[in-house]
PDB file of N, CA and C in Angstrom:
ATOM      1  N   UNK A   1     -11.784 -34.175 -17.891  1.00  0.00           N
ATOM      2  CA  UNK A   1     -13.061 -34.564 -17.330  1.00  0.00           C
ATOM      3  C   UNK A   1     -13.440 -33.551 -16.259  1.00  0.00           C
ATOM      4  N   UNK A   2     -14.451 -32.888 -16.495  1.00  0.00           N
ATOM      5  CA  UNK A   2     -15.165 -32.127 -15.165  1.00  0.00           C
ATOM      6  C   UNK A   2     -15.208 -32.680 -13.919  1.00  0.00           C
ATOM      7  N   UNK A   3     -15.362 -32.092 -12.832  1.00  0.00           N
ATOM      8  CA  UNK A   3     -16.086 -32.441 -11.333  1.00  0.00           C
ATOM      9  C   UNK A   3     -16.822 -32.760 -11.632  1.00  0.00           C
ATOM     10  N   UNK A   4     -18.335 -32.563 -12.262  1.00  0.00           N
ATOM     11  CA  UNK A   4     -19.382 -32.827 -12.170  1.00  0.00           C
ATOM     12  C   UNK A   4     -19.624 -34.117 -13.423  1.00  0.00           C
ATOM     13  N   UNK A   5     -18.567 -35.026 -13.962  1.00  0.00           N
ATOM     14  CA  UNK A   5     -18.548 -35.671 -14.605  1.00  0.00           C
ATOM     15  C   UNK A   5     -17.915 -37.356 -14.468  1.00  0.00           C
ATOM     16  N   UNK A   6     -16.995 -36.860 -13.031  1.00  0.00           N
ATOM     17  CA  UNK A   6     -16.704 -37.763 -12.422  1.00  0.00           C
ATOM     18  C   UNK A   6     -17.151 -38.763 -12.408  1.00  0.00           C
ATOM     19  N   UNK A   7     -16.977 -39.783 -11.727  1.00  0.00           N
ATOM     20  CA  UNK A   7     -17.643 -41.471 -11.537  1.00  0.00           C
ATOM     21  C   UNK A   7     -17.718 -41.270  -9.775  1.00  0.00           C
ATOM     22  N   UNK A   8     -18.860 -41.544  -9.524  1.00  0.00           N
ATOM     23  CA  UNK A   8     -18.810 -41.596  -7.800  1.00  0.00           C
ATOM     24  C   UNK A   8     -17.589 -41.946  -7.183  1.00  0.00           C
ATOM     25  N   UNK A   9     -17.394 -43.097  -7.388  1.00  0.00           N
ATOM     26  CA  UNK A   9     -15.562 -43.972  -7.238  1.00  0.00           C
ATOM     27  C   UNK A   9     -14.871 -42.680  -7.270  1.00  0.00           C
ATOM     28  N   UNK A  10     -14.219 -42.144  -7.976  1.00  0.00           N
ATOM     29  CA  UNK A  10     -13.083 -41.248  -7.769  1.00  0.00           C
ATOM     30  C   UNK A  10     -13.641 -40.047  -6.722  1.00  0.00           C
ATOM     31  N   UNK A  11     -14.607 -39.749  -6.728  1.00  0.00           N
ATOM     32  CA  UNK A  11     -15.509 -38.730  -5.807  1.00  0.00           C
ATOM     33  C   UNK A  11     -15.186 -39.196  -4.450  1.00  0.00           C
ATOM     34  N   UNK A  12     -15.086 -40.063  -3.790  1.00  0.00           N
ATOM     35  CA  UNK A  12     -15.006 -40.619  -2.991  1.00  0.00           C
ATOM     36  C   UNK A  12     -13.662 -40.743  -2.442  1.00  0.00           C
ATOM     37  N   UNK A  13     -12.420 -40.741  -3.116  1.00  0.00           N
ATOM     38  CA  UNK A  13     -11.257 -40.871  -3.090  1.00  0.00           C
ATOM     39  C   UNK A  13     -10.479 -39.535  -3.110  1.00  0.00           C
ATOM     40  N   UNK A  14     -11.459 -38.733  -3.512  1.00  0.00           N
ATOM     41  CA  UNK A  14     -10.718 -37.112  -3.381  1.00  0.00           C
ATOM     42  C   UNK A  14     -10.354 -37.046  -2.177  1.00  0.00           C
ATOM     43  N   UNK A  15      -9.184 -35.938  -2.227  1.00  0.00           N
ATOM     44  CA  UNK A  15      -8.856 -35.712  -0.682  1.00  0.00           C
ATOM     45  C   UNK A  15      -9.855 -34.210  -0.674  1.00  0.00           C
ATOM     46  N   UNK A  16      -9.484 -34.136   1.196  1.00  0.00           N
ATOM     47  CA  UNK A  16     -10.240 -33.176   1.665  1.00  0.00           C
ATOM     48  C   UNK A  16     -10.247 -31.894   1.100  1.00  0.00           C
ATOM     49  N   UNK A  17     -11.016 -31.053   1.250  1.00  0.00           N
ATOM     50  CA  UNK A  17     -10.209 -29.444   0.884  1.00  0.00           C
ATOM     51  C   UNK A  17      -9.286 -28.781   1.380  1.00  0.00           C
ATOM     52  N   UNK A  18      -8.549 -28.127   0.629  1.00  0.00           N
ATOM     53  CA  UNK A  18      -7.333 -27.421   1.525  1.00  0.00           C
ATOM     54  C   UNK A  18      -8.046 -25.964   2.010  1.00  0.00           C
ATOM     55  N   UNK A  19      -9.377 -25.788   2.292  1.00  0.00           N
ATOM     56  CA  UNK A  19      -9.263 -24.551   2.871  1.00  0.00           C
ATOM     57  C   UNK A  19      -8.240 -24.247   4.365  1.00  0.00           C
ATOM     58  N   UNK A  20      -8.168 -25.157   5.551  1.00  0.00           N
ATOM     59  CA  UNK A  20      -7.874 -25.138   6.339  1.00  0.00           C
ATOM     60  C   UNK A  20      -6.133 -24.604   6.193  1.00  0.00           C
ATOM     61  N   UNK A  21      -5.479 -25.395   5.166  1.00  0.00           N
ATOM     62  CA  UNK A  21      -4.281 -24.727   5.100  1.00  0.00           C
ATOM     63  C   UNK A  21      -4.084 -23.333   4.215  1.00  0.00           C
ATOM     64  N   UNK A  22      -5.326 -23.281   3.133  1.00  0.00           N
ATOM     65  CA  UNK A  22      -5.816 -21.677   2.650  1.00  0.00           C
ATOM     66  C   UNK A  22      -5.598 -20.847   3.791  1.00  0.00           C
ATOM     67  N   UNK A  23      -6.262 -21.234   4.675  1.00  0.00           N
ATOM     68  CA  UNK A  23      -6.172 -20.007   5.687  1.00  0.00           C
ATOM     69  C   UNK A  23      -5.202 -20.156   6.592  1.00  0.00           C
ATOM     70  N   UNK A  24      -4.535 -20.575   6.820  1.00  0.00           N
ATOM     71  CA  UNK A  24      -2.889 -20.647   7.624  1.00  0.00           C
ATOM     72  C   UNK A  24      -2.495 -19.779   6.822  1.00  0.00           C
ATOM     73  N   UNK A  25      -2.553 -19.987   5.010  1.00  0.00           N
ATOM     74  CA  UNK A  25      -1.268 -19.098   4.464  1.00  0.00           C
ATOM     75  C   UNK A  25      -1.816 -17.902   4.581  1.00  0.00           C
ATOM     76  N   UNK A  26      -2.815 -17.611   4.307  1.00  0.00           N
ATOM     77  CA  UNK A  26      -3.599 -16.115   4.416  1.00  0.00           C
ATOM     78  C   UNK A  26      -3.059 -15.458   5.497  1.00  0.00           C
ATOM     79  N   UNK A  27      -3.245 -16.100   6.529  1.00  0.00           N
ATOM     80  CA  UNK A  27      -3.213 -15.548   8.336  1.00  0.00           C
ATOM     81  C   UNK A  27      -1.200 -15.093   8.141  1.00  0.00           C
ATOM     82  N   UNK A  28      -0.702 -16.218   7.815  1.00  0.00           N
ATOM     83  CA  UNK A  28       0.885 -15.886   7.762  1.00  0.00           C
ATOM     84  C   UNK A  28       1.246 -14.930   6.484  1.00  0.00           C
ATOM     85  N   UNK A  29       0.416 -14.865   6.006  1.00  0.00           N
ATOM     86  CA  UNK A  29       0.465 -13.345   4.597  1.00  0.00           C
ATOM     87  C   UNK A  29       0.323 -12.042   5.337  1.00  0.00           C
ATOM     88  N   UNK A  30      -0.570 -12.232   6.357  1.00  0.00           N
ATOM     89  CA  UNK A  30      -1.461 -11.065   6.992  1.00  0.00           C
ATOM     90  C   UNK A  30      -0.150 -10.495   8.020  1.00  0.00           C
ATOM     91  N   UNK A  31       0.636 -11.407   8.597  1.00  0.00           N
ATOM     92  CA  UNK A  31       0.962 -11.123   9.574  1.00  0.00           C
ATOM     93  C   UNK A  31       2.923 -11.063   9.042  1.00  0.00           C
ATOM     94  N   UNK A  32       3.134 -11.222   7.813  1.00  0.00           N
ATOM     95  CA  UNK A  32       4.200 -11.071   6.956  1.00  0.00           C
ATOM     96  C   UNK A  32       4.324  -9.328   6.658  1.00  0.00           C
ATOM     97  N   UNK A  33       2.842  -9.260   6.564  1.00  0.00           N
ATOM     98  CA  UNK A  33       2.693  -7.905   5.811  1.00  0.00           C
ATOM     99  C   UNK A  33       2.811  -6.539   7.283  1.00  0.00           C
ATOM    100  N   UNK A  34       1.996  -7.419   8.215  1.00  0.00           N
ATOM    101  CA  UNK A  34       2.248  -6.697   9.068  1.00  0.00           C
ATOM    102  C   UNK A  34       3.415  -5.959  10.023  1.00  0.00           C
ATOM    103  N   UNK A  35       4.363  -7.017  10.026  1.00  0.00           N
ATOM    104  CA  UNK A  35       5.512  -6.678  10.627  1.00  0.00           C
ATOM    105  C   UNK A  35       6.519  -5.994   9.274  1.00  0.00           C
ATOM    106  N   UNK A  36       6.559  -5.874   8.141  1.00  0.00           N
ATOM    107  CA  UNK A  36       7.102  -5.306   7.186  1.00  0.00           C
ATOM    108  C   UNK A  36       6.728  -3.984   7.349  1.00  0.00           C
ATOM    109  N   UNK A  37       5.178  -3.767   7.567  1.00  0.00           N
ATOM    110  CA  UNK A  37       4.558  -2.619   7.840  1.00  0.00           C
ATOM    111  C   UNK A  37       5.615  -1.612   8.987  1.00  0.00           C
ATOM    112  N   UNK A  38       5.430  -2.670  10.272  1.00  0.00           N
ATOM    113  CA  UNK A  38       6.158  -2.150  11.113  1.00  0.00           C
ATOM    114  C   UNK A  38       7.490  -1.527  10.795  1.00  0.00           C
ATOM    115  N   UNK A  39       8.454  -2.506  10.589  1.00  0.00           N
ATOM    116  CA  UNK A  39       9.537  -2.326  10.010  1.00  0.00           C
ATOM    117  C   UNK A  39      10.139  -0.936   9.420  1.00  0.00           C
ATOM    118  N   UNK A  40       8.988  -0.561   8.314  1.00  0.00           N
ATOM    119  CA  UNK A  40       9.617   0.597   7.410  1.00  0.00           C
ATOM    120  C   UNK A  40       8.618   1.845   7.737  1.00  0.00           C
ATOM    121  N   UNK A  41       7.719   1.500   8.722  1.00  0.00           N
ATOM    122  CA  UNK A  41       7.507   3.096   9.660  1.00  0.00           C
ATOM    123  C   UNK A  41       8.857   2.959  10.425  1.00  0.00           C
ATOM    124  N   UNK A  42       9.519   2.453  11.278  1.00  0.00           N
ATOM    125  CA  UNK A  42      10.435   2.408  12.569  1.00  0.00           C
ATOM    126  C   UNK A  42      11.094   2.897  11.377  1.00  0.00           C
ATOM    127  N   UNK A  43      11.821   2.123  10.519  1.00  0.00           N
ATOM    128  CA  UNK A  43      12.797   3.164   9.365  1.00  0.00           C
ATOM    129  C   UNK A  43      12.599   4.343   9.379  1.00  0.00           C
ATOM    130  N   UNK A  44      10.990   4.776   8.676  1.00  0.00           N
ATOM    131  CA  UNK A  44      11.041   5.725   8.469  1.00  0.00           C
ATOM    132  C   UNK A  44      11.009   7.032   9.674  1.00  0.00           C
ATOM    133  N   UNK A  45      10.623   6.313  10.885  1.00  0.00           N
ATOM    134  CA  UNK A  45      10.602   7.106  12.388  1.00  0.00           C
ATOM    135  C   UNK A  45      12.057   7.835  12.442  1.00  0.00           C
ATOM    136  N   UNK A  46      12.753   6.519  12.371  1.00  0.00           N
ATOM    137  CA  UNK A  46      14.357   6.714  12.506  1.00  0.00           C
ATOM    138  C   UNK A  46      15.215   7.657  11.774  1.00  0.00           C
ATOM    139  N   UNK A  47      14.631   8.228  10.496  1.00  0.00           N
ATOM    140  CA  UNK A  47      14.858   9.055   9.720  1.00  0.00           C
ATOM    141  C   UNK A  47      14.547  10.304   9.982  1.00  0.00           C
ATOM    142  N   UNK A  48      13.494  10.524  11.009  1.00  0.00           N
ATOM    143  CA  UNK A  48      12.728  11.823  11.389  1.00  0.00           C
ATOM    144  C   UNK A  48      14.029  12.762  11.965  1.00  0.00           C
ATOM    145  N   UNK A  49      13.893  14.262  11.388  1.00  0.00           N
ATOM    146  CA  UNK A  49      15.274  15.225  12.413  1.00  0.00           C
ATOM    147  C   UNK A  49      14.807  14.671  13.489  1.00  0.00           C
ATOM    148  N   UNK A  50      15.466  14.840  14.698  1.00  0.00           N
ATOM    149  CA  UNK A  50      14.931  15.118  16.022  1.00  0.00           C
ATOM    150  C   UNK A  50      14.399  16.614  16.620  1.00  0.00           C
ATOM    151  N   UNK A  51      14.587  17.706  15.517  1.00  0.00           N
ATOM    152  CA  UNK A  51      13.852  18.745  16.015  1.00  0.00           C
ATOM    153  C   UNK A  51      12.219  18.772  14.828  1.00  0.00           C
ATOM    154  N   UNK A  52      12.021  17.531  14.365  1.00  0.00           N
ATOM    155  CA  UNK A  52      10.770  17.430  13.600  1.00  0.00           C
ATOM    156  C   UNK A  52       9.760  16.808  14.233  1.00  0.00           C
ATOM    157  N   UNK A  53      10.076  16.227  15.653  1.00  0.00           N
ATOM    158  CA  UNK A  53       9.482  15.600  16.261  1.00  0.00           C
ATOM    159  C   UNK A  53       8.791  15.894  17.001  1.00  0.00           C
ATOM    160  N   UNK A  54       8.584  17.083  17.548  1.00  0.00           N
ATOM    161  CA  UNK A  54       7.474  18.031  18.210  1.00  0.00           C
ATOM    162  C   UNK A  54       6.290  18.130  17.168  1.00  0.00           C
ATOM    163  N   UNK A  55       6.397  18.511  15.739  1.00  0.00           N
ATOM    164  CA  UNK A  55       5.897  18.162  14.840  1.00  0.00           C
ATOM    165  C   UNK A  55       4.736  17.217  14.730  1.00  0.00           C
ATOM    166  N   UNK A  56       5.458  15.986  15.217  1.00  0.00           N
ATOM    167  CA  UNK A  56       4.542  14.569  14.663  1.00  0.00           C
ATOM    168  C   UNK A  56       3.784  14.513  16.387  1.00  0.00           C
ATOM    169  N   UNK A  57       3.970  15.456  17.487  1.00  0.00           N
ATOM    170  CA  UNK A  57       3.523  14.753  18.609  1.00  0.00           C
ATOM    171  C   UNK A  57       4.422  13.685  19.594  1.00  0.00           C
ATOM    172  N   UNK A  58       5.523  13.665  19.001  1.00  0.00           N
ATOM    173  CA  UNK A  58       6.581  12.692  19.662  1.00  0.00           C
ATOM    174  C   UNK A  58       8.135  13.637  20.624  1.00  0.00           C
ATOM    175  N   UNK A  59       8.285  12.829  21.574  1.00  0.00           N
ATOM    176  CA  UNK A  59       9.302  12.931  22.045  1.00  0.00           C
ATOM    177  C   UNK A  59      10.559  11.943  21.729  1.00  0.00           C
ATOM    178  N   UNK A  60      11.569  12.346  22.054  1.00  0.00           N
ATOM    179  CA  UNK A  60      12.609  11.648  21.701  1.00  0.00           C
ATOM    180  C   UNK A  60      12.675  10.609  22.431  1.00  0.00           C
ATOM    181  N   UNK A  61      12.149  10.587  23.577  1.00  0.00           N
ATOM    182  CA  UNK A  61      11.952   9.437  24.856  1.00  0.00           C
ATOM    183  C   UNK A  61      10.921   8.119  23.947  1.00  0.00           C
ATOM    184  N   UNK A  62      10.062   8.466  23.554  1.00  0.00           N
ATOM    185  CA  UNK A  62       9.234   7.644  22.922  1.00  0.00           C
ATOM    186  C   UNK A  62       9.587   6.716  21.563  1.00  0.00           C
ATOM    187  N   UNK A  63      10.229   8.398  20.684  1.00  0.00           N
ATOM    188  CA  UNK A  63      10.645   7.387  19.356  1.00  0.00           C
ATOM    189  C   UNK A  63      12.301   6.700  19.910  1.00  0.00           C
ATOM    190  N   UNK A  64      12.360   6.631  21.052  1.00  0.00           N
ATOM    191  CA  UNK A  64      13.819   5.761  21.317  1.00  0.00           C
ATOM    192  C   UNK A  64      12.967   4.609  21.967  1.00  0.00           C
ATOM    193  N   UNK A  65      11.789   4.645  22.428  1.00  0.00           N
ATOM    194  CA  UNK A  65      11.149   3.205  22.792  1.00  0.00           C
ATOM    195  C   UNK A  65      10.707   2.820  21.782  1.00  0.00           C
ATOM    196  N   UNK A  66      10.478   3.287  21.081  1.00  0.00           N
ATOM    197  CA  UNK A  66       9.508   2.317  19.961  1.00  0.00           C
ATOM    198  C   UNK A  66      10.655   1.854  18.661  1.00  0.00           C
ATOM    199  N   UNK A  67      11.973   2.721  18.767  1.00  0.00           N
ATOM    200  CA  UNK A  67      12.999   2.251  17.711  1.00  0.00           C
ATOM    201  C   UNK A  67      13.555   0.769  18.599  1.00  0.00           C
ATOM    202  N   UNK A  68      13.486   0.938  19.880  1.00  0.00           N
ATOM    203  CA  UNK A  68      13.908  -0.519  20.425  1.00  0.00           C
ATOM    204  C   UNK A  68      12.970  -1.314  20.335  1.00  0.00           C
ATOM    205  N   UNK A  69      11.492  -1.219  19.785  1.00  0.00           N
ATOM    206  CA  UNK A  69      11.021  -2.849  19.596  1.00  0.00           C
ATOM    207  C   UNK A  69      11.796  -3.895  18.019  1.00  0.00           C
ATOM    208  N   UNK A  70      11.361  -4.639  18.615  1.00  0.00           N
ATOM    209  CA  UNK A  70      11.417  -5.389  16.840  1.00  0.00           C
ATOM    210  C   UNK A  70      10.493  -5.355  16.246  1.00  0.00           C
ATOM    211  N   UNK A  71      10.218  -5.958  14.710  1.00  0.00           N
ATOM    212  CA  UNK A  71       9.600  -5.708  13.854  1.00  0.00           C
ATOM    213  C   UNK A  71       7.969  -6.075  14.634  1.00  0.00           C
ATOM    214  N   UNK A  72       8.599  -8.048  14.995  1.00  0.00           N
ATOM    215  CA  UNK A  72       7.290  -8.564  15.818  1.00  0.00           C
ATOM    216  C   UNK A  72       6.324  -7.996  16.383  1.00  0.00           C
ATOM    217  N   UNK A  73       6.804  -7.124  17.496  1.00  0.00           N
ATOM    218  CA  UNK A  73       6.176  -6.177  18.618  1.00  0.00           C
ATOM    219  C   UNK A  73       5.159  -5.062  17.943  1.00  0.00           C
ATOM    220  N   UNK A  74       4.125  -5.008  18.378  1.00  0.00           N
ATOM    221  CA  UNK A  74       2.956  -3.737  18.358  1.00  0.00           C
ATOM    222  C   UNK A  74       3.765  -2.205  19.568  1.00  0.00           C
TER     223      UNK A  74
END
């Protein structure tokens, strides 16, 4: 039976929409993806020679602060 075929009665008894939890999972997708992101640059930072790093604009002082955040951290 269609939506639009329904009986008022059951129309009435639907539950709400799940957009509200749609977008929780979205937001926790967004922010799954983001710290993964993080993650495998710092890998890949961590992989850099240390004489390649003049290169990218970095000091060793820096990519040793930013290898100590966690994934979480900006």
């Amino acid at each position: 039976m269609s939506v639009a075929a329904r009986p008022p009665v059951l129309d009435s008894m639907a539950s709400p929409p799940a957009f509200p939890l749609a977008a929780a999972l979205v937001r926790a997708g967004a922010a799954l993806a983001l710290w993964e992101r993080r993650a495998r640059t710092r890998r890949h930072l961590r992989a850099v020679p240390p004489e390649r790093l003049a290169d990218l604009g970095l000091t060793p002082r820096e990519v040793s602060v930013e290898l100590a955040k966690g994934f979480w951290r900006a």
